[in-house]
N, C-alpha and C. Protein backbone atom coordinates (compact mmCIF):
# COMPACT_ATOMS: atom_id res chain seq x y z
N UNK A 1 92.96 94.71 90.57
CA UNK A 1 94.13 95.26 89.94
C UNK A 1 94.50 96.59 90.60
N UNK A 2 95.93 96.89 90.72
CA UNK A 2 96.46 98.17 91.52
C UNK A 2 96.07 99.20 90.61
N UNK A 3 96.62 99.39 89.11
CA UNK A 3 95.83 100.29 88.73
C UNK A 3 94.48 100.80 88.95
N UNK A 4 93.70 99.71 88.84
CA UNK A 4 92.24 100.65 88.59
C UNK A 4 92.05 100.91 90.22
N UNK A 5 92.73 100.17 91.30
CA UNK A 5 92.54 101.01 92.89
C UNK A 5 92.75 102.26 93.05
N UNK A 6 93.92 102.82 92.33
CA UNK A 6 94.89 103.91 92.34
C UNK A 6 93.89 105.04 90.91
N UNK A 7 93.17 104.66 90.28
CA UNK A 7 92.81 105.61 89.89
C UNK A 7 91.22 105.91 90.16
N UNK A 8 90.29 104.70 91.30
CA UNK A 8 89.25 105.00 92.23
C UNK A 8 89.99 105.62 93.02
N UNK A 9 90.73 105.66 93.63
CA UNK A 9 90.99 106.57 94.84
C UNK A 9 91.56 107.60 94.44
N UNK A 10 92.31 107.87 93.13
CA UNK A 10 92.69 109.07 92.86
C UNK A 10 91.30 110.61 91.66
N UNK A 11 90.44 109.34 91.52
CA UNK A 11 89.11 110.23 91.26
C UNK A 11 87.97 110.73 92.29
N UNK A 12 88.29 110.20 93.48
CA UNK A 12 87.17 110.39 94.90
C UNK A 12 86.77 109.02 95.52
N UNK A 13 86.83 107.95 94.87
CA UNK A 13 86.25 107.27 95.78
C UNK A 13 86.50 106.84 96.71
N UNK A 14 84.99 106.55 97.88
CA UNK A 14 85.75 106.57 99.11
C UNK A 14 85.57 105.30 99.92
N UNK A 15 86.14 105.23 100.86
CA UNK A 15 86.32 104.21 101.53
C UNK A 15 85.45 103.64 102.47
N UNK A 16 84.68 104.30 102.86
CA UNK A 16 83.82 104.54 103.70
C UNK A 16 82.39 103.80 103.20
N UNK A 17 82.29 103.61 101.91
CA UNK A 17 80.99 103.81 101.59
C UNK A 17 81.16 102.21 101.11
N UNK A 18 79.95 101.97 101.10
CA UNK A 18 79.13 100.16 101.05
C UNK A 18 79.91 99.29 99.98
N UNK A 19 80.42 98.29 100.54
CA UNK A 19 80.65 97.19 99.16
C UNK A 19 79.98 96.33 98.92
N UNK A 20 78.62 96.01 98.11
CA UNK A 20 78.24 94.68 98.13
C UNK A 20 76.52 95.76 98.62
N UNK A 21 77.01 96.89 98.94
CA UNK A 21 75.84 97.40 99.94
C UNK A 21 75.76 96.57 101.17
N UNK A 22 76.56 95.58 101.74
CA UNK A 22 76.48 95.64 102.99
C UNK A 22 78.16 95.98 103.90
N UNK A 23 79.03 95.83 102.90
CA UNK A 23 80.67 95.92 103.70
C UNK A 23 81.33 97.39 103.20
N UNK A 24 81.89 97.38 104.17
CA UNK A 24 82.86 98.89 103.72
C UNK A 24 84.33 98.04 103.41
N UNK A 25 85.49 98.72 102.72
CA UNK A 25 86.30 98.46 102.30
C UNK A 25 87.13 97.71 103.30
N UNK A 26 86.89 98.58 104.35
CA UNK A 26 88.26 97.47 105.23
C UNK A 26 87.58 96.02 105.60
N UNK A 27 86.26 95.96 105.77
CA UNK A 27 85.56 94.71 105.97
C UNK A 27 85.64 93.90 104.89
N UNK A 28 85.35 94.23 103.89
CA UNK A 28 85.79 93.10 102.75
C UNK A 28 86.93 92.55 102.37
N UNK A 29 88.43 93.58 102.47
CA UNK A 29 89.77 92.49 103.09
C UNK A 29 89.83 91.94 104.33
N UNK A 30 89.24 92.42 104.91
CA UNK A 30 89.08 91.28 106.60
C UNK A 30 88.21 89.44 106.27
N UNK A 31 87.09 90.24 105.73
CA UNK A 31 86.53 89.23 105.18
C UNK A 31 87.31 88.31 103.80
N UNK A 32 88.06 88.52 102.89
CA UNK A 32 88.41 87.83 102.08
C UNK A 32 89.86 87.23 102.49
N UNK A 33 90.58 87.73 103.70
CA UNK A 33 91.37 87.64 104.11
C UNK A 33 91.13 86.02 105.12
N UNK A 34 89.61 86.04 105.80
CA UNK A 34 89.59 85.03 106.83
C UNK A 34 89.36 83.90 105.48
N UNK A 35 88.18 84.24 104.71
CA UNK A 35 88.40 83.13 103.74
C UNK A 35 88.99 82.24 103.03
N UNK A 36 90.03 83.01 102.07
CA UNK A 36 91.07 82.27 101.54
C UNK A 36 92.21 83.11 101.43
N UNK A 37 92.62 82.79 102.74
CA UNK A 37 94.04 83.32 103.48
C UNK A 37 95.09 82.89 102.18
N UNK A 38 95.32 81.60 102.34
CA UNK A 38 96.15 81.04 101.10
C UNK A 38 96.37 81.64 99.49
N UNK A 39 95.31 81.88 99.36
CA UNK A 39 95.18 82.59 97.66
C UNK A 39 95.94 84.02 97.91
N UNK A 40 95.35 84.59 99.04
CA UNK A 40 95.84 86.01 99.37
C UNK A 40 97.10 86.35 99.88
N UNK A 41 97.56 85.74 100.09
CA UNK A 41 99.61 85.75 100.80
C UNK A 41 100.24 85.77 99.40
N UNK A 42 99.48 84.77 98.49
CA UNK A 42 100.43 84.61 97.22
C UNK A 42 99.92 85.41 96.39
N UNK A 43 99.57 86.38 96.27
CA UNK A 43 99.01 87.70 95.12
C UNK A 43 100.24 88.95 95.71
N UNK A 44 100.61 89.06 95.06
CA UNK A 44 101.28 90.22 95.48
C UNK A 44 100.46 92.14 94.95
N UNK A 45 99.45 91.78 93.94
CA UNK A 45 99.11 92.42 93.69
C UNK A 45 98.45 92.52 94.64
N UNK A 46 97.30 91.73 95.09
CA UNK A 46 96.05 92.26 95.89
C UNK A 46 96.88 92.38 97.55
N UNK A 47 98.34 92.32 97.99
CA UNK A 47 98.85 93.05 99.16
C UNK A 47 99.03 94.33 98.85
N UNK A 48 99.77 94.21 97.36
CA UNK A 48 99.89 95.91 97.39
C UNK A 48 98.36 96.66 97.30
N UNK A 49 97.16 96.45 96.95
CA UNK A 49 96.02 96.92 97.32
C UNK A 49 96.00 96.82 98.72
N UNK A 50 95.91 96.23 99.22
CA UNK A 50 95.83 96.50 101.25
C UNK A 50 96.76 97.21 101.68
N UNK A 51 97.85 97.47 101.19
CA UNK A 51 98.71 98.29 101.75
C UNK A 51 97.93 99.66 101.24
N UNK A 52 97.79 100.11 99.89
CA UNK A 52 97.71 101.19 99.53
C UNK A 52 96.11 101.76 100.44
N UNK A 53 95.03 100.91 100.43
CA UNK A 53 94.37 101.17 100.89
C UNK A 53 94.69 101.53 102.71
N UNK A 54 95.33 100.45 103.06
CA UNK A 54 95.62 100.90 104.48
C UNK A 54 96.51 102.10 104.82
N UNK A 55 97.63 102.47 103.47
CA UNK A 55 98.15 103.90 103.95
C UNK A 55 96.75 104.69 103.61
N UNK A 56 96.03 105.14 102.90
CA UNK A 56 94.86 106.12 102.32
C UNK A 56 94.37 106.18 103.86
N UNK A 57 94.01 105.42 103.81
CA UNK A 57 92.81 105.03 105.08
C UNK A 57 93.69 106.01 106.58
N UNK A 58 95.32 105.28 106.57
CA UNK A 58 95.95 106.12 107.73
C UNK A 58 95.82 107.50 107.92
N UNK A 59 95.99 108.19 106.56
CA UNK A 59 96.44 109.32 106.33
C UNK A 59 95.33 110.41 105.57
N UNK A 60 94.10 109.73 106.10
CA UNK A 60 92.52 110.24 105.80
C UNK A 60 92.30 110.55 104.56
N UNK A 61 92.69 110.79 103.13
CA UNK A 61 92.48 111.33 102.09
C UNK A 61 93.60 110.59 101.00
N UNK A 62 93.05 110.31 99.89
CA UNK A 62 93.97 110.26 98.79
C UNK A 62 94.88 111.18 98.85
N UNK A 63 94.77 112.32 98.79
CA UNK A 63 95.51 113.91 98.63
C UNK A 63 96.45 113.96 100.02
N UNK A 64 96.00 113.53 101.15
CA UNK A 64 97.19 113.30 101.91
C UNK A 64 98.28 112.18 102.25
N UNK A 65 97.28 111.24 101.43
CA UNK A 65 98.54 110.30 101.53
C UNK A 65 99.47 110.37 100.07
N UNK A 66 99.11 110.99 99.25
CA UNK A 66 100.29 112.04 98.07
C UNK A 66 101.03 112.54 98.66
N UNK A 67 100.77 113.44 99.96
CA UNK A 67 101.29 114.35 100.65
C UNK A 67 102.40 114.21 101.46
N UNK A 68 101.70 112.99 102.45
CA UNK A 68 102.78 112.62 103.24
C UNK A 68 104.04 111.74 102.40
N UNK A 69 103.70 111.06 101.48
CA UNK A 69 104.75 110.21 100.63
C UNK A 69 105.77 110.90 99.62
N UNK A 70 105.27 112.63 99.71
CA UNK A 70 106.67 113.52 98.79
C UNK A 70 106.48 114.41 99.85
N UNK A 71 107.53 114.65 100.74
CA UNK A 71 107.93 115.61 101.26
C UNK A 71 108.81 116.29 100.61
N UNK A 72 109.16 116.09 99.34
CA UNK A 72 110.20 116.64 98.81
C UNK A 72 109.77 118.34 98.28
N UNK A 73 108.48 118.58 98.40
CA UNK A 73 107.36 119.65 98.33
C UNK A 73 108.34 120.88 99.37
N UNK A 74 107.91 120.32 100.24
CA UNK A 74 108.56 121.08 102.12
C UNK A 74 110.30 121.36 102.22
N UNK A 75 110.81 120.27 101.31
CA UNK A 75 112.44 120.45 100.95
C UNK A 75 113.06 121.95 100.40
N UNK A 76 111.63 121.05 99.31
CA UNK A 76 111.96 122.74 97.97
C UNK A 76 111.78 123.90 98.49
N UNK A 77 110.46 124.52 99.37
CA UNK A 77 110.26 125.69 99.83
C UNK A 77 111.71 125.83 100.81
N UNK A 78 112.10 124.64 101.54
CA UNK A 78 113.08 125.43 102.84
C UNK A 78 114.46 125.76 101.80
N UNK A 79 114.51 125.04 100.94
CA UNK A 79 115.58 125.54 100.03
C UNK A 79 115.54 126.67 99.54
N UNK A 80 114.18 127.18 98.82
CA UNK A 80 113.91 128.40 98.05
C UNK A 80 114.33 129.83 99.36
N UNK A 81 113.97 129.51 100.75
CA UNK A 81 113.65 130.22 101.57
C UNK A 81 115.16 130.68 101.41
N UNK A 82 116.37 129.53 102.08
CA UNK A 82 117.22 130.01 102.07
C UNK A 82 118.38 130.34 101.35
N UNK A 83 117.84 129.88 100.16
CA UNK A 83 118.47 130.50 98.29
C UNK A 83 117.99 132.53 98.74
N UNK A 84 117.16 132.63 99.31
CA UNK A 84 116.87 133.70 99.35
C UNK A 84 116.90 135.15 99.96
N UNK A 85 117.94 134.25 101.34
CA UNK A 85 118.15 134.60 102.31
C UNK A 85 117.43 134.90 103.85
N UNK A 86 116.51 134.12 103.18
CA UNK A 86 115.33 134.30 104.38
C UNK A 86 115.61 133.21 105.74
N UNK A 87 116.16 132.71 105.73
CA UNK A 87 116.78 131.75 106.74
C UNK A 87 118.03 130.88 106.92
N UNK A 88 118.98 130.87 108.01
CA UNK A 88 120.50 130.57 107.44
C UNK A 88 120.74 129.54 108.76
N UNK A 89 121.19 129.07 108.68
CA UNK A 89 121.69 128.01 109.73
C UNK A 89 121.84 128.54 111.01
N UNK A 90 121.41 127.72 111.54
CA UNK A 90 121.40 127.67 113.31
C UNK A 90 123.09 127.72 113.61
N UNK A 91 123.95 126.91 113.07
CA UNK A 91 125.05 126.47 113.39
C UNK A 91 125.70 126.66 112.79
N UNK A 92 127.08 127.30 112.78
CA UNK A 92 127.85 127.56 111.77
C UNK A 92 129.07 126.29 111.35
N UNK A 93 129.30 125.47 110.08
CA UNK A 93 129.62 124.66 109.85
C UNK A 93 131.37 124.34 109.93
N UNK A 94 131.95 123.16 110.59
CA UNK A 94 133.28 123.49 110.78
C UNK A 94 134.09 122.89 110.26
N UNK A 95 134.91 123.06 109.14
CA UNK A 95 135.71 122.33 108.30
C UNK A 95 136.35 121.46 108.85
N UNK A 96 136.90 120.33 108.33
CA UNK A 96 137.79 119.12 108.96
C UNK A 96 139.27 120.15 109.46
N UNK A 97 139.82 119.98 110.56
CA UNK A 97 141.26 120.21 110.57
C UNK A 97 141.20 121.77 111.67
N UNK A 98 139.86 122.02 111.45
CA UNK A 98 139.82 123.72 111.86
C UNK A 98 139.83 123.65 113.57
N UNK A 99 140.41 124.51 114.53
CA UNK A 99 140.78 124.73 115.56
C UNK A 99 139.42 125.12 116.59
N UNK A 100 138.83 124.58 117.85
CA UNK A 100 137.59 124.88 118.25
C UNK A 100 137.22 126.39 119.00
């Protein structure tokens, strides 16, 4: 189930470490994947687990793959910056109609 993936990986657990005590996480969808390919195309739940695990996994950490998926974080500061006057456009903007 996606929930309970999403809240192991959002309490620490990691990826790295034994399933079964002999597979690590990406080996056991490799492995359940060669098995019964068929069952697994038609779950849509257990793709969205391989996806989520395969972004985590890209983006080294639970906490960075939060990170990289709201940049809207990096928006707000460049906004605040220049609500503030701390930084103003490179380019000055040119109304429709205006002469070059």
């Amino acid at each position: 189930q996606l929930p309970v993936v999403v809240r192991l990986l959002r309490a620490g657990a990691s990826l790295d470490s034994s399933f079964e005590g002999e597979l690590s996480v990406d080996e056991w969808i490799a492995a359940e994947q060669r098995q019964r390919p068929e069952v697994i195309e038609d779950q849509v739940q257990f793709q969205a687990v391989i996806t989520l695990i395969r972004g985590v996994r890209a983006a080294g950490s639970w906490k960075k793959y939060c990170r990289a998926r709201a940049p809207h974080r990096e928006i707000l500061a460049l906004r605040s910056l220049a609500m503030r006057g701390y930084i103003t456009p490179y380019q000055r903007r040119r109304t429709r109609g205006a002469e070059h």
